[in-house]
C-alpha atoms as a PDB file:
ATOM      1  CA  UNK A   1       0.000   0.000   0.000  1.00  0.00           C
ATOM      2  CA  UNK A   2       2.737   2.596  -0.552  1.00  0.00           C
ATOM      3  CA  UNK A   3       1.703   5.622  -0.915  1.00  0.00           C
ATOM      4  CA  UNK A   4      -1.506   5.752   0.882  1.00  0.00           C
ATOM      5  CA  UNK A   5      -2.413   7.835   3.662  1.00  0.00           C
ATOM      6  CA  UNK A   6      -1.953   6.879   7.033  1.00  0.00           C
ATOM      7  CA  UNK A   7      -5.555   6.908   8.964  1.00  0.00           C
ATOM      8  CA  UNK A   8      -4.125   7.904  12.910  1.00  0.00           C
ATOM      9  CA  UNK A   9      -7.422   7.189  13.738  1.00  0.00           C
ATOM     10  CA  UNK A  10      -7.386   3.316  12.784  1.00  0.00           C
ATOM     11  CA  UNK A  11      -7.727   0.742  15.637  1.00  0.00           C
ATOM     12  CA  UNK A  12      -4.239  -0.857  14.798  1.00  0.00           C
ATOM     13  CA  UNK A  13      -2.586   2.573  14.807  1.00  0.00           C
ATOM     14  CA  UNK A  14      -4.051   3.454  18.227  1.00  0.00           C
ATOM     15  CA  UNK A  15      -3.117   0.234  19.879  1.00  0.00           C
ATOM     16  CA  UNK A  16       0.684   0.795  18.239  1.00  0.00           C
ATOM     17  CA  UNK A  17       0.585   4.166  19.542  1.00  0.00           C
ATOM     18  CA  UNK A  18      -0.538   2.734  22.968  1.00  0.00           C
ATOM     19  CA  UNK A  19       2.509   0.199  22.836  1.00  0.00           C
ATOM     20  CA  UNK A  20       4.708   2.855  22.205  1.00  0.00           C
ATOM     21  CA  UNK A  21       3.587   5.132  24.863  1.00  0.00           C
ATOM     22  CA  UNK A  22       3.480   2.123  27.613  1.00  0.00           C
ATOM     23  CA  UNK A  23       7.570   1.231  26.371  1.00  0.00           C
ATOM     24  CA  UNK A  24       8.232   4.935  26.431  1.00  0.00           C
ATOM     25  CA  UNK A  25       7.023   5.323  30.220  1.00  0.00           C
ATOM     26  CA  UNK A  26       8.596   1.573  31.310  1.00  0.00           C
ATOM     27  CA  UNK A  27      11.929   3.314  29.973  1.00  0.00           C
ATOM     28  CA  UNK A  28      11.614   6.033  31.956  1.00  0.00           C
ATOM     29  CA  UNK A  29      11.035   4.531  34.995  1.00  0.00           C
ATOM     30  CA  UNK A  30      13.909   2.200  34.464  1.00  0.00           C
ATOM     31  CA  UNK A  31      16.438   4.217  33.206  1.00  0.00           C
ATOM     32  CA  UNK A  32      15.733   7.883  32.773  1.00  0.00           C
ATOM     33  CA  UNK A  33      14.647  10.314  29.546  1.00  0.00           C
ATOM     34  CA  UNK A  34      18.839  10.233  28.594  1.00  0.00           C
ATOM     35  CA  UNK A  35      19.113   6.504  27.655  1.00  0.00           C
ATOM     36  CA  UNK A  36      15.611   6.258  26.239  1.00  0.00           C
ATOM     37  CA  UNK A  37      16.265   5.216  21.954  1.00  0.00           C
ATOM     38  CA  UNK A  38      14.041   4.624  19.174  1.00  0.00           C
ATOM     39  CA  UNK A  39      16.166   1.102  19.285  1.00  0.00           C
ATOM     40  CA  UNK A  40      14.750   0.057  22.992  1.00  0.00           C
ATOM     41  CA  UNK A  41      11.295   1.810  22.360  1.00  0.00           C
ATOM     42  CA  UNK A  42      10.868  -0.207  19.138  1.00  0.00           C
ATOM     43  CA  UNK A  43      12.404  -3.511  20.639  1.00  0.00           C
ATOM     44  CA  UNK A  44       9.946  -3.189  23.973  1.00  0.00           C
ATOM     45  CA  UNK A  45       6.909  -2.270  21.965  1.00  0.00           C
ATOM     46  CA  UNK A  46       7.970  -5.277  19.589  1.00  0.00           C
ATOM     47  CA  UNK A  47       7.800  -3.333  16.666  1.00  0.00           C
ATOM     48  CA  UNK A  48      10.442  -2.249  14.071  1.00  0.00           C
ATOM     49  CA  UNK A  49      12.368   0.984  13.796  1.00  0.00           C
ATOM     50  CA  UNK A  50      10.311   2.475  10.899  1.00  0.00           C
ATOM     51  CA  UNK A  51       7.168   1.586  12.346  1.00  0.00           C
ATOM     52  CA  UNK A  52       8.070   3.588  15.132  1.00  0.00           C
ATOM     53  CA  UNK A  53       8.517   6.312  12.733  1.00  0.00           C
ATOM     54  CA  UNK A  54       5.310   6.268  11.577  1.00  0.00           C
ATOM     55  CA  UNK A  55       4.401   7.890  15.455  1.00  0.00           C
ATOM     56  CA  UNK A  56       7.104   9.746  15.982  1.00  0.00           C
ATOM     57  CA  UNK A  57      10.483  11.514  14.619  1.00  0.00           C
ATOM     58  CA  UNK A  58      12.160  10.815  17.128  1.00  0.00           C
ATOM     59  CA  UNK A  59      11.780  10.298  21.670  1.00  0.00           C
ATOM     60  CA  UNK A  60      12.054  14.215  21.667  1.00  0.00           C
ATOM     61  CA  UNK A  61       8.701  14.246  19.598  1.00  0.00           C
ATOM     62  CA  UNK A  62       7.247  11.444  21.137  1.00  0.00           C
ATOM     63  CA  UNK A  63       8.237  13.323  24.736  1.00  0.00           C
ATOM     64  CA  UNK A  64       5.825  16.380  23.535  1.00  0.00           C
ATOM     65  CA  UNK A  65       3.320  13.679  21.855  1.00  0.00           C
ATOM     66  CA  UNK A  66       2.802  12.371  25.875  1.00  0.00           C
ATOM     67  CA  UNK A  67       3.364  15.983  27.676  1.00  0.00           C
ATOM     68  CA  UNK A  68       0.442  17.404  25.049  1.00  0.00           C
ATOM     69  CA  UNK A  69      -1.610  14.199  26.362  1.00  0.00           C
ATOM     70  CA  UNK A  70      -0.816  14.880  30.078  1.00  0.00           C
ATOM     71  CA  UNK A  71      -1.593  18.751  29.704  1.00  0.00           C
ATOM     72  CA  UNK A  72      -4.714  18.095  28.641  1.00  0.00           C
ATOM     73  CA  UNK A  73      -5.938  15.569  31.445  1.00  0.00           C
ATOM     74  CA  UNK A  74      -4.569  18.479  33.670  1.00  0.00           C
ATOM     75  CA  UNK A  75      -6.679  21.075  31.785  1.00  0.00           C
ATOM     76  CA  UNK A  76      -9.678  19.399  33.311  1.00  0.00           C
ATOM     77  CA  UNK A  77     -11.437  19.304  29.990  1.00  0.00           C
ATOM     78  CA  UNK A  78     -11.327  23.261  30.916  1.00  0.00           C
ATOM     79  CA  UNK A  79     -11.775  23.601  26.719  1.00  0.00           C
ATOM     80  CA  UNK A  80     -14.966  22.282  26.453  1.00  0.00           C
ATOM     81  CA  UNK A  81     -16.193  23.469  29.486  1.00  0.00           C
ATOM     82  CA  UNK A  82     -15.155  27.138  29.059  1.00  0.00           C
ATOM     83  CA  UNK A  83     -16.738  26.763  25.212  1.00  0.00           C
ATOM     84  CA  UNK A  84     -20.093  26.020  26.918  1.00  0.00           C
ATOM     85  CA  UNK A  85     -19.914  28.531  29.613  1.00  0.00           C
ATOM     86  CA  UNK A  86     -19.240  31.459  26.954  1.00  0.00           C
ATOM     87  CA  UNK A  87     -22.724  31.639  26.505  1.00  0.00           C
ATOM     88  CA  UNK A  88     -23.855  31.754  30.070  1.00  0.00           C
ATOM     89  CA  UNK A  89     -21.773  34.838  30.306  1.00  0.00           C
ATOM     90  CA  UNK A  90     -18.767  33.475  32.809  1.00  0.00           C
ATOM     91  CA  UNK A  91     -15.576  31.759  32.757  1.00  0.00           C
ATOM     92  CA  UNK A  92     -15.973  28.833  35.195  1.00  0.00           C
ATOM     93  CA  UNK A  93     -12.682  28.468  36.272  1.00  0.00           C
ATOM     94  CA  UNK A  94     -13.302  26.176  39.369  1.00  0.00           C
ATOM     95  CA  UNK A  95     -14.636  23.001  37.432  1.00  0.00           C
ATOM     96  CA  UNK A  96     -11.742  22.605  35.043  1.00  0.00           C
ATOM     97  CA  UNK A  97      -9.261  23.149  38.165  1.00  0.00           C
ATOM     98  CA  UNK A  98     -10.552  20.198  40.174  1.00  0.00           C
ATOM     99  CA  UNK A  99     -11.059  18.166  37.296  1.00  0.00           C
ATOM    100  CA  UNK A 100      -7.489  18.286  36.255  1.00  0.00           C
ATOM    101  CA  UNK A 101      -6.464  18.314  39.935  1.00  0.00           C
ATOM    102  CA  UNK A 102      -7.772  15.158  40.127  1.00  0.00           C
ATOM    103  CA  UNK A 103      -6.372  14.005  36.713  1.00  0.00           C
ATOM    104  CA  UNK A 104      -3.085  15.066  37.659  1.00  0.00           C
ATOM    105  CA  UNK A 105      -3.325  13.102  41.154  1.00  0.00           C
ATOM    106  CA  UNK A 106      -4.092  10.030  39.091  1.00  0.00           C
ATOM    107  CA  UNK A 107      -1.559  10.481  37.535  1.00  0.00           C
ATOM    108  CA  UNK A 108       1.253  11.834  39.744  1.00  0.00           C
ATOM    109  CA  UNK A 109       3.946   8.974  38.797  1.00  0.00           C
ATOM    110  CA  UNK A 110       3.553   9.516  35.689  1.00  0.00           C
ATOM    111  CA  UNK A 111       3.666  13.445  35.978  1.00  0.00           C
ATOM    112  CA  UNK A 112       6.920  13.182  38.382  1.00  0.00           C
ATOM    113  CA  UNK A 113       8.888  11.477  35.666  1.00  0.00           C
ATOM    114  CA  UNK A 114       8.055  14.252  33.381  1.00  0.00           C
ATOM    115  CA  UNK A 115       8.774  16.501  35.878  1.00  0.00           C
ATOM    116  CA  UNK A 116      12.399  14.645  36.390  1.00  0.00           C
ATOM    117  CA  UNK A 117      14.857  17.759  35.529  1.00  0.00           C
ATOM    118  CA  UNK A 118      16.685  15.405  32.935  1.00  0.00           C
ATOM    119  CA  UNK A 119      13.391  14.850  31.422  1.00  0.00           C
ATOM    120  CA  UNK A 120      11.615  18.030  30.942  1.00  0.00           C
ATOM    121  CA  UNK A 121      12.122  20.747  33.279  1.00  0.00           C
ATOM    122  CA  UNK A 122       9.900  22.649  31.723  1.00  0.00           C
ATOM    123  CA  UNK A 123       6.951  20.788  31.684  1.00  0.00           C
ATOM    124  CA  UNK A 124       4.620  23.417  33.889  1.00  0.00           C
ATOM    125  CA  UNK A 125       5.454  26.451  32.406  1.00  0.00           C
ATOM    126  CA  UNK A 126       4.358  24.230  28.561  1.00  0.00           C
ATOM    127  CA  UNK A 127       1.021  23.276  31.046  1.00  0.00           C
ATOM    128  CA  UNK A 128       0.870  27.254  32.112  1.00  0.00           C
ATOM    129  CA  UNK A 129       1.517  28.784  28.726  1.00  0.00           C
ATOM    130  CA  UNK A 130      -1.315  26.244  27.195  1.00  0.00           C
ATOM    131  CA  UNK A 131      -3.548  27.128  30.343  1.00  0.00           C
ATOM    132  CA  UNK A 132      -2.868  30.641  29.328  1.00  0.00           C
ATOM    133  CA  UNK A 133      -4.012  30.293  25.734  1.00  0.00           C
ATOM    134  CA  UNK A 134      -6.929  28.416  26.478  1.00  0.00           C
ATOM    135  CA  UNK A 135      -8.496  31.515  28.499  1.00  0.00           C
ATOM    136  CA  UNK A 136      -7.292  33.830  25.430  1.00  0.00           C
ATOM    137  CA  UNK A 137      -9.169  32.031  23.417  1.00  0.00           C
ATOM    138  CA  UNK A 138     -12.294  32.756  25.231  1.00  0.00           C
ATOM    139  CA  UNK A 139     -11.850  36.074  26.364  1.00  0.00           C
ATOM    140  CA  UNK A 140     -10.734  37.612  23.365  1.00  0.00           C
ATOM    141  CA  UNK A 141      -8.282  40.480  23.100  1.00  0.00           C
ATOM    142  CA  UNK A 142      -7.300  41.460  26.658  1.00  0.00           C
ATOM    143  CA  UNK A 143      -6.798  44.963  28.144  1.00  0.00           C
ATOM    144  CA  UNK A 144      -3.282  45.754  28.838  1.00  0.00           C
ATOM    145  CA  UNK A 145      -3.883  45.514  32.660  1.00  0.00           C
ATOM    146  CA  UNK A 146      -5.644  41.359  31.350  1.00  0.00           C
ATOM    147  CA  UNK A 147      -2.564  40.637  29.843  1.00  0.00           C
ATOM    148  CA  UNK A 148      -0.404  41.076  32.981  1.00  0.00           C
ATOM    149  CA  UNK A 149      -2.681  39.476  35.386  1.00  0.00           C
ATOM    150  CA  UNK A 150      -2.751  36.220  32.590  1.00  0.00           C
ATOM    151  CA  UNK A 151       0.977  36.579  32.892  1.00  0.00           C
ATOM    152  CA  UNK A 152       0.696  36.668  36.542  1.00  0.00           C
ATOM    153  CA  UNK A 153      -2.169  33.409  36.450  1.00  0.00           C
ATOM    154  CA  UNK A 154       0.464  31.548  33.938  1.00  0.00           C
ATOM    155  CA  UNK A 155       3.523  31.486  36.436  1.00  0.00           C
ATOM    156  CA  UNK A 156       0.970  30.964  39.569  1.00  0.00           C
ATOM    157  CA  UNK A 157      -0.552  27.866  37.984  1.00  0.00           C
ATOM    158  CA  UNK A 158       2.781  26.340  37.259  1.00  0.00           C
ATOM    159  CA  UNK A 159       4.058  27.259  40.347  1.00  0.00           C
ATOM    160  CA  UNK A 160       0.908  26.116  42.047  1.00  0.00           C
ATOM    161  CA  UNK A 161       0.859  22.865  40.177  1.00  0.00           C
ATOM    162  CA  UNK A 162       4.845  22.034  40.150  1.00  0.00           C
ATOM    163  CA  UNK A 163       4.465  22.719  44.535  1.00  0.00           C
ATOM    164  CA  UNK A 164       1.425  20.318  45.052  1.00  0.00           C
ATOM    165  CA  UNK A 165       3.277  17.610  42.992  1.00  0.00           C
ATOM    166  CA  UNK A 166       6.562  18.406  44.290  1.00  0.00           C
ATOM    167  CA  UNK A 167       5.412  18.399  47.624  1.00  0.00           C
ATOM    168  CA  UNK A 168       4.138  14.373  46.958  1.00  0.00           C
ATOM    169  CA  UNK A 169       0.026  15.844  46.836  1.00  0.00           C
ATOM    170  CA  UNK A 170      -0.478  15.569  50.371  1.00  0.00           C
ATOM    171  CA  UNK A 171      -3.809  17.899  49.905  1.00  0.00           C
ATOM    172  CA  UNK A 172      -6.637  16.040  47.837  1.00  0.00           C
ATOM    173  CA  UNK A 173      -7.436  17.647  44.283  1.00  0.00           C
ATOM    174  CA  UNK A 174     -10.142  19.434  46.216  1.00  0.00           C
ATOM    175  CA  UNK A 175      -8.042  20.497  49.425  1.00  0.00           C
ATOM    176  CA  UNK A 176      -5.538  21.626  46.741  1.00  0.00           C
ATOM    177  CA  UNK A 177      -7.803  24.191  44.544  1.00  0.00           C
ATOM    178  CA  UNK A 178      -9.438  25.268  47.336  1.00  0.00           C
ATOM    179  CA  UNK A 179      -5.762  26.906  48.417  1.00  0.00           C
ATOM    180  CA  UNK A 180      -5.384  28.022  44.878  1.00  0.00           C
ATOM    181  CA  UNK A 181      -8.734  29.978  45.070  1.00  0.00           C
ATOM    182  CA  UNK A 182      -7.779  31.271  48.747  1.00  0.00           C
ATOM    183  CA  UNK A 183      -5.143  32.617  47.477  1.00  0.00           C
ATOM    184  CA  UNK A 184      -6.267  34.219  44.522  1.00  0.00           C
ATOM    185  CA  UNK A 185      -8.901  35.557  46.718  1.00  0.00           C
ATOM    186  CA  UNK A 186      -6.568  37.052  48.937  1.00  0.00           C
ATOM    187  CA  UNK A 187      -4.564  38.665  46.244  1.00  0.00           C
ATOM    188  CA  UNK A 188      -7.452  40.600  45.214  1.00  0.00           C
ATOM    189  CA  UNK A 189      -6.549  41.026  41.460  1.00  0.00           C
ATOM    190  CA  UNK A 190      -9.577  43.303  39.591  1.00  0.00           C
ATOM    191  CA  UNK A 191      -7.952  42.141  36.082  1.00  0.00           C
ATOM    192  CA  UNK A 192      -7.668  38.532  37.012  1.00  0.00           C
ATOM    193  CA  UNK A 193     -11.832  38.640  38.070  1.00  0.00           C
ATOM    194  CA  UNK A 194     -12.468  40.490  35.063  1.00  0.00           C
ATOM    195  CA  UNK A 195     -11.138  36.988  33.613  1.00  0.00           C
ATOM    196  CA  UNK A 196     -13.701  35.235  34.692  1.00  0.00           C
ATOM    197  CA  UNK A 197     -16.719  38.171  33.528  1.00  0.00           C
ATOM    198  CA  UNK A 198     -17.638  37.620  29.585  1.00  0.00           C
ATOM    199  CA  UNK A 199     -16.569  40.926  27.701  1.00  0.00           C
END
């Protein structure tokens, strides 16, 4: 079949992908993000080399493939919930928090091996910065005063986030947002409230 296009959809290419993305997090367990190869990916998914290909360039894209995948757990489905809330005239921040709280605690091994700093030290402020886009894409073009307090949101939510997990998510998803939203409370931001009002 050369030459015909590759359905990423198809039952067989989902259950490859799977494979690969089970062999990628087994290697990182085991042995760290530095001596993870297409060659031991391949050989512990028990497929070939340019199979593998067919998923990924290479472990660096395949490493932003699974981040993308964790970010959005994390997000709490906050996409389709802020699309329906657009109408109703709010931005309901607190649902997509504790849903992705709790995704996140579900998946804390997973997230601490991401979070290893020869892995991807980087991996909240990608989660922040896609956070941060998300809410521009419902609020529309922010003030100047918006745009600092999204900054602001962006390096509190990966701070936020990286501290709970960091600090082995002794607070449940709930206990944990509810300190979040104390705290934003407390900080008494105008622009960050006029976030959550429909302009």
């Amino acid at each position: 079949m050369a030459g015909a296009a590759l359905n990423k959809n198809d039952a067989r290419f989902l259950a490859t992908q799977e494979r690969i993305e089970d062999a990628f997090w087994e290697l990182l367990a085991q042995e760290g993000f530095q001596k993870v190869t297409v060659r031991k990916l391949s050989g512990l998914a028990s497929i070939n080399r340019g199979t593998f290909y067919l998923h990924a360039q290479d472990k660096y894209d395949l490493l932003g493939q699974v981040e993308d995948r964790i970010h959005r757990g994390m997000m709490g489905g906050s996409d389709a919930l802020l699309a329906a809330a657009s109408s109703a005239g709010k931005l309901p921040l607190a649902a997509p928090m504790v849903a992705g709280a709790e995704y996140a605690y579900a998946n804390r091994n997973r997230i601490m091996l991401l979070m290893d700093g020869s892995c991807d030290p980087l991996f909240f402020s990608k989660y922040a910065a896609k956070v941060r886009a998300a809410l521009l894409g419902h609020i529309g073009e922010p003030t100047p005063e918006q745009r600092y307090a999204l900054a602001l949101m962006e390096g509190a939510i990966g701070g936020f986030f990286n501290e709970w997990v960091r600090g082995g998510m002794r607070e449940t998803p709930e206990e944990y947002v509810d300190i979040v939203a104390g705290i934003a409370t407390k900080l008494n931001l105008p622009a960050v409230a006029e976030l959550a009002r429909r302009r």
